[in-house]
N, C-alpha and C. Protein backbone atom coordinates (compact mmCIF):
# COMPACT_ATOMS: atom_id res chain seq x y z
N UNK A 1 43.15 23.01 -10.67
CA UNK A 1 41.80 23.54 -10.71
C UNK A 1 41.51 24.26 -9.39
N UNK A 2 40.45 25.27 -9.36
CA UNK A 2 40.40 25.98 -8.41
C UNK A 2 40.04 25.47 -7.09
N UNK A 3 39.07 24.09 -7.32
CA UNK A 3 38.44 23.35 -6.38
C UNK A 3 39.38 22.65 -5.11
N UNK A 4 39.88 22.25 -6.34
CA UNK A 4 41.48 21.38 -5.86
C UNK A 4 41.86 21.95 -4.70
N UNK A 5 42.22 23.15 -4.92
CA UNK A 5 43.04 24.07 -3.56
C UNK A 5 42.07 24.00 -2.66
N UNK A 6 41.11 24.47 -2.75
CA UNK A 6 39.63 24.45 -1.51
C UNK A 6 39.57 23.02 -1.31
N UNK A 7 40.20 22.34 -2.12
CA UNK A 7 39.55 20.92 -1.43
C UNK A 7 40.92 20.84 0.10
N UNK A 8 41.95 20.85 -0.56
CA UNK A 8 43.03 20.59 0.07
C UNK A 8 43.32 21.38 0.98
N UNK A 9 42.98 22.77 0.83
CA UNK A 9 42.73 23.76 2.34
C UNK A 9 41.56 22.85 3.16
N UNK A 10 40.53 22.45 2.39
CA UNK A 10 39.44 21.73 4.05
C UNK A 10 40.10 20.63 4.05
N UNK A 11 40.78 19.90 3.85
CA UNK A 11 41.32 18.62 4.29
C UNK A 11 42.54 18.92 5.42
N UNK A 12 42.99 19.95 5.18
CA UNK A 12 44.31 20.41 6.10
C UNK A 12 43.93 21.39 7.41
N UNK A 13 42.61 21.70 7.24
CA UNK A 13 41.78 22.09 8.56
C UNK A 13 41.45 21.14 9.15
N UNK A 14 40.44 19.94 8.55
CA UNK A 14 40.43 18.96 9.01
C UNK A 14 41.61 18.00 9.71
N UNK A 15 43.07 18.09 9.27
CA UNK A 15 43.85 17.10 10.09
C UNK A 15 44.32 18.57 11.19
N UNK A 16 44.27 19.68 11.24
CA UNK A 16 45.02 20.64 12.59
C UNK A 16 43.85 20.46 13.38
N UNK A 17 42.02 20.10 13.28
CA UNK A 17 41.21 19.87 14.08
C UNK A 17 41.79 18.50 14.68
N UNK A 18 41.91 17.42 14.03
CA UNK A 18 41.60 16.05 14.48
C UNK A 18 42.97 16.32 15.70
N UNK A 19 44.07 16.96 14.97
CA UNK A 19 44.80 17.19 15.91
C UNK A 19 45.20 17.81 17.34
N UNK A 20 44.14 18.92 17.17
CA UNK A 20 44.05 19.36 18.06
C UNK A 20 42.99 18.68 19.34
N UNK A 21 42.33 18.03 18.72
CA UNK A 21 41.28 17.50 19.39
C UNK A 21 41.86 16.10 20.48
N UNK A 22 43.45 15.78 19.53
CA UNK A 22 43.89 14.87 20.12
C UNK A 22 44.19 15.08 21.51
N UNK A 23 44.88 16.43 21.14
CA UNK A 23 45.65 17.31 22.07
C UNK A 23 44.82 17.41 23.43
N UNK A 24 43.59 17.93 23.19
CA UNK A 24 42.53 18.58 24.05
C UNK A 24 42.13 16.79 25.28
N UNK A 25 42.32 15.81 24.07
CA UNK A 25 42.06 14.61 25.01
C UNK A 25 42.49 13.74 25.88
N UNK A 26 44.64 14.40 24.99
CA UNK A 26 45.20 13.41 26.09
C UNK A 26 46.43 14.33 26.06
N UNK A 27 46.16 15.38 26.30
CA UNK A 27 47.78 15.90 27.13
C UNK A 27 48.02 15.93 28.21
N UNK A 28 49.34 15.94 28.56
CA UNK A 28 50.04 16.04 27.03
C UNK A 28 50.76 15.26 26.43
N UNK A 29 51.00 15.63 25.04
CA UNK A 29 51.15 14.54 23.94
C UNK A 29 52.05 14.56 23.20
N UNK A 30 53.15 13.86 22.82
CA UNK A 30 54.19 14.24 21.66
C UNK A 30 53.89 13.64 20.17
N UNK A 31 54.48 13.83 19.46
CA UNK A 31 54.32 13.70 18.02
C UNK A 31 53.69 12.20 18.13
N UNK A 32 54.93 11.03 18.04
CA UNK A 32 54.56 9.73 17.94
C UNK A 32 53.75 9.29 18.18
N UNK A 33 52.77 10.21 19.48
CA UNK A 33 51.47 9.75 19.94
C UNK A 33 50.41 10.32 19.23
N UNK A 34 50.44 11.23 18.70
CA UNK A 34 49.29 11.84 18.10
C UNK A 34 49.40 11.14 16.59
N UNK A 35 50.42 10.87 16.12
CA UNK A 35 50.51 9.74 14.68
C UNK A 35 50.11 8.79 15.29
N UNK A 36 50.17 7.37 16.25
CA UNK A 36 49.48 6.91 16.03
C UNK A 36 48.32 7.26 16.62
N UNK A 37 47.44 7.95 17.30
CA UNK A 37 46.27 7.75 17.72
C UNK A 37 45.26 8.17 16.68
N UNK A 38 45.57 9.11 16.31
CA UNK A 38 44.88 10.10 15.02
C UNK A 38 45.31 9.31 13.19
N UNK A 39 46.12 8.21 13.30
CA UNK A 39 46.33 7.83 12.02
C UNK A 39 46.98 8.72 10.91
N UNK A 40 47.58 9.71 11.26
CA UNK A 40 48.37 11.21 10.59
C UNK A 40 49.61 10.89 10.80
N UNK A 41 50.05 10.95 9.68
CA UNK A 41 51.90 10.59 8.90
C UNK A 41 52.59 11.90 10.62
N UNK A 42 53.29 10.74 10.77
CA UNK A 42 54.19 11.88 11.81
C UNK A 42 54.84 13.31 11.29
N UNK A 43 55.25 13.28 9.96
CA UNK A 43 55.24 15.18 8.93
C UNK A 43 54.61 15.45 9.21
N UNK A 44 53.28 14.98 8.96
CA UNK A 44 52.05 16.21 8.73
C UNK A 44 51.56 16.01 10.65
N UNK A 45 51.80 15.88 11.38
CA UNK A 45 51.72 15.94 12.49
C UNK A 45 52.47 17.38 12.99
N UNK A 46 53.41 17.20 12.51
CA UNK A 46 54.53 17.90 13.19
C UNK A 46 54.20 19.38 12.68
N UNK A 47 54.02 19.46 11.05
CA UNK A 47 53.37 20.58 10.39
C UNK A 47 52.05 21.39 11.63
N UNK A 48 51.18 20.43 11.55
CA UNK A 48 50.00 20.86 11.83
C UNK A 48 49.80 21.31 13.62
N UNK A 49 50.89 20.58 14.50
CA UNK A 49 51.70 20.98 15.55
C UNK A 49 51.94 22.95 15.45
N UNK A 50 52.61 23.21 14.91
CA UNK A 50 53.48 23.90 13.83
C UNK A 50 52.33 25.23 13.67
N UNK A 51 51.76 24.67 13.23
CA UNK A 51 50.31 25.61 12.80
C UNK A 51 49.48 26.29 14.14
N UNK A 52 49.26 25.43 14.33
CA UNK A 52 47.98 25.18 15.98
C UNK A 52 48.96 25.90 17.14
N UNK A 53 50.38 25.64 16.73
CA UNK A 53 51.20 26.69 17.90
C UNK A 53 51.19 28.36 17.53
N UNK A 54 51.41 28.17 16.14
CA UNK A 54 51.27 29.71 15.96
C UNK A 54 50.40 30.17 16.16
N UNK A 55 49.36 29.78 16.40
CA UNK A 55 47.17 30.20 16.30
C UNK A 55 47.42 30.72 18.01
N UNK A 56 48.38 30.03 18.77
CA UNK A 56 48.40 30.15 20.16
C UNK A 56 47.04 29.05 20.87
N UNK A 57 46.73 27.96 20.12
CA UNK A 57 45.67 27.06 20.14
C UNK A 57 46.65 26.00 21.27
N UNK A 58 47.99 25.80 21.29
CA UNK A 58 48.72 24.67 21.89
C UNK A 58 49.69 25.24 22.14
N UNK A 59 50.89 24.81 23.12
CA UNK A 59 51.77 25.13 23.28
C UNK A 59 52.70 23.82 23.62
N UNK A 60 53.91 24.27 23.51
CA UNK A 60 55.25 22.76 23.48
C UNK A 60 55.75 23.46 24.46
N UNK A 61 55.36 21.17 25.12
CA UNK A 61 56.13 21.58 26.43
C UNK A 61 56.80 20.12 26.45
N UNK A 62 57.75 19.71 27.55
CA UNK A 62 59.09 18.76 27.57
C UNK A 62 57.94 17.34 27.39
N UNK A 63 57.21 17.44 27.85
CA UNK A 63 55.99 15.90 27.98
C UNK A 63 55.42 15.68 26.64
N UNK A 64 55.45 17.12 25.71
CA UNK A 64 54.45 17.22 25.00
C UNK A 64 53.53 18.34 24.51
N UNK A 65 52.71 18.35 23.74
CA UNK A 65 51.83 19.49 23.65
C UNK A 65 50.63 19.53 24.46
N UNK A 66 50.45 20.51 24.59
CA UNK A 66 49.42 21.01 25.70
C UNK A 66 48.40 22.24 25.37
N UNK A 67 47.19 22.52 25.81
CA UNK A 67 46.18 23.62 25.44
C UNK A 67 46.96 25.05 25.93
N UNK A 68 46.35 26.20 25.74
CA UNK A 68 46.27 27.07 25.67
C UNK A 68 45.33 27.80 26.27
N UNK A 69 45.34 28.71 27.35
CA UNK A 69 44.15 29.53 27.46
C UNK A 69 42.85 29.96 26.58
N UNK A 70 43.70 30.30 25.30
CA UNK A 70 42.74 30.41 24.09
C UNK A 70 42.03 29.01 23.52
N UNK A 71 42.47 28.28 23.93
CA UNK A 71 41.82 26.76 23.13
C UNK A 71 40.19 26.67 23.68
N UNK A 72 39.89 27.05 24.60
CA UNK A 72 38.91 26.48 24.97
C UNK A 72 37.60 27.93 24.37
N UNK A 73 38.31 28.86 24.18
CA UNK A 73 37.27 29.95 23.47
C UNK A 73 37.65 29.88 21.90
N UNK A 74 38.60 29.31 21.42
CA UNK A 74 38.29 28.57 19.99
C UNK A 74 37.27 27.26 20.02
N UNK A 75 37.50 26.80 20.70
CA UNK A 75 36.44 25.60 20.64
C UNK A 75 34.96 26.19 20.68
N UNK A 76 34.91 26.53 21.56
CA UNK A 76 33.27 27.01 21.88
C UNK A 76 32.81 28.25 20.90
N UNK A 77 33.92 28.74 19.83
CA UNK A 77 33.32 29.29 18.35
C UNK A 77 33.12 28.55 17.56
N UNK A 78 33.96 27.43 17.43
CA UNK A 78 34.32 26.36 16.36
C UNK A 78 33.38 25.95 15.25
N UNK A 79 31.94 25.43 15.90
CA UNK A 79 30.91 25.42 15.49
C UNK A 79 29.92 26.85 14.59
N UNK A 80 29.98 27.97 15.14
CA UNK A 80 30.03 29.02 14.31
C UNK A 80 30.54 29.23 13.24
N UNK A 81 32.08 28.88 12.91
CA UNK A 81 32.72 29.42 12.38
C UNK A 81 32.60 28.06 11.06
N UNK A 82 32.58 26.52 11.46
CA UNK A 82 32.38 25.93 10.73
C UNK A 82 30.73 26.12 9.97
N UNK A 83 29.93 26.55 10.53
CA UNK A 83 28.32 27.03 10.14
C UNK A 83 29.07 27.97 8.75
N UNK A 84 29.72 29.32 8.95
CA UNK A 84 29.76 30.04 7.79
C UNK A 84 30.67 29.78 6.85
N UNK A 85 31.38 29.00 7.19
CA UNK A 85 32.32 28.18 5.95
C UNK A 85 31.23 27.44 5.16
N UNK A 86 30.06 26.68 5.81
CA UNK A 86 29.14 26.32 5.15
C UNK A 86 28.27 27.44 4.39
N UNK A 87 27.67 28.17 4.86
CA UNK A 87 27.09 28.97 3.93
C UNK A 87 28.01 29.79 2.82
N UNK A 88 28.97 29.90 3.36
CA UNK A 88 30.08 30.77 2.02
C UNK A 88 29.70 29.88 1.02
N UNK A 89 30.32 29.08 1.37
CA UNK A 89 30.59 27.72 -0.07
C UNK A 89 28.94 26.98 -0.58
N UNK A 90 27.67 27.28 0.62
CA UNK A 90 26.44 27.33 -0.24
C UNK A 90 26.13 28.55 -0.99
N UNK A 91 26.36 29.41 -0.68
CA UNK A 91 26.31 30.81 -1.43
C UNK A 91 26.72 30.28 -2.94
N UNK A 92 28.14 29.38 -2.94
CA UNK A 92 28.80 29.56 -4.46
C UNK A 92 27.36 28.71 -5.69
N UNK A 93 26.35 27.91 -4.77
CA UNK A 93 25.49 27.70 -5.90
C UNK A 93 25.02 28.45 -6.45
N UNK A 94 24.64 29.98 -5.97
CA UNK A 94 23.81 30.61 -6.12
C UNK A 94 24.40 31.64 -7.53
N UNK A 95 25.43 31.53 -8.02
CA UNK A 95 25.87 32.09 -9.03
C UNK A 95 25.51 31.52 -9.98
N UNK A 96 25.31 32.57 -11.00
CA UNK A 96 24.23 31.99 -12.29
C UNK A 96 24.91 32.54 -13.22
N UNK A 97 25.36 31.43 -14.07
CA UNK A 97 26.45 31.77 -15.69
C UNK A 97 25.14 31.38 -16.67
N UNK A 98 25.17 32.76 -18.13
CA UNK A 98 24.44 32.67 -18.91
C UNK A 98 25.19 31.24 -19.94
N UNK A 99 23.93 30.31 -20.60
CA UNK A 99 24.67 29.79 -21.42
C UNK A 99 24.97 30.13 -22.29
């Protein structure tokens, strides 16, 4: 179902945030630590690692992962950007099917 996918795209934003947030609190950090601190299967750690490096949000280094110049001007949009993800997806009430 179509939802399904939107559900599972915000759930997989949600674990590259929690992750990154780990990042931002205690680097730097390697995998094992961010599974357990964050409660995220060490895969989907490593994935979402993976992700957040390509964004240029983190970078791998021998200790661990670490921020980015850019991390800290993603953060301070973050809130914006989560605001119009909200209105997109309030917008979708606003469509009106004849019965």
């Amino acid at each position: 179902m179509l939802s399904e996918k939107v559900a599972g795209e915000l759930e997989m934003l949600g674990r590259h945030l929690k992750i990154l947030k780990a990042v931002v609190e205690n680097e730097p950090i390697g995998i094992l630590k961010l599974a357990e601190e964050t409660k995220i299967p060490s895969h989907k750690v490593r994935y979402s690692l993976r992700v957040l490096e390509q964004e240029g949000l983190i970078a791998a280094s021998a200790p661990g992962a670490v921020t980015t110049e850019k991390t800290a001007a993603f953060l301070n949009e973050l809130d914006s950007m989560i605001d119009e993800l909200v209105r997109s997806s309030s917008s979708l009430k606003n469509i009106q099917f004849c019965p």
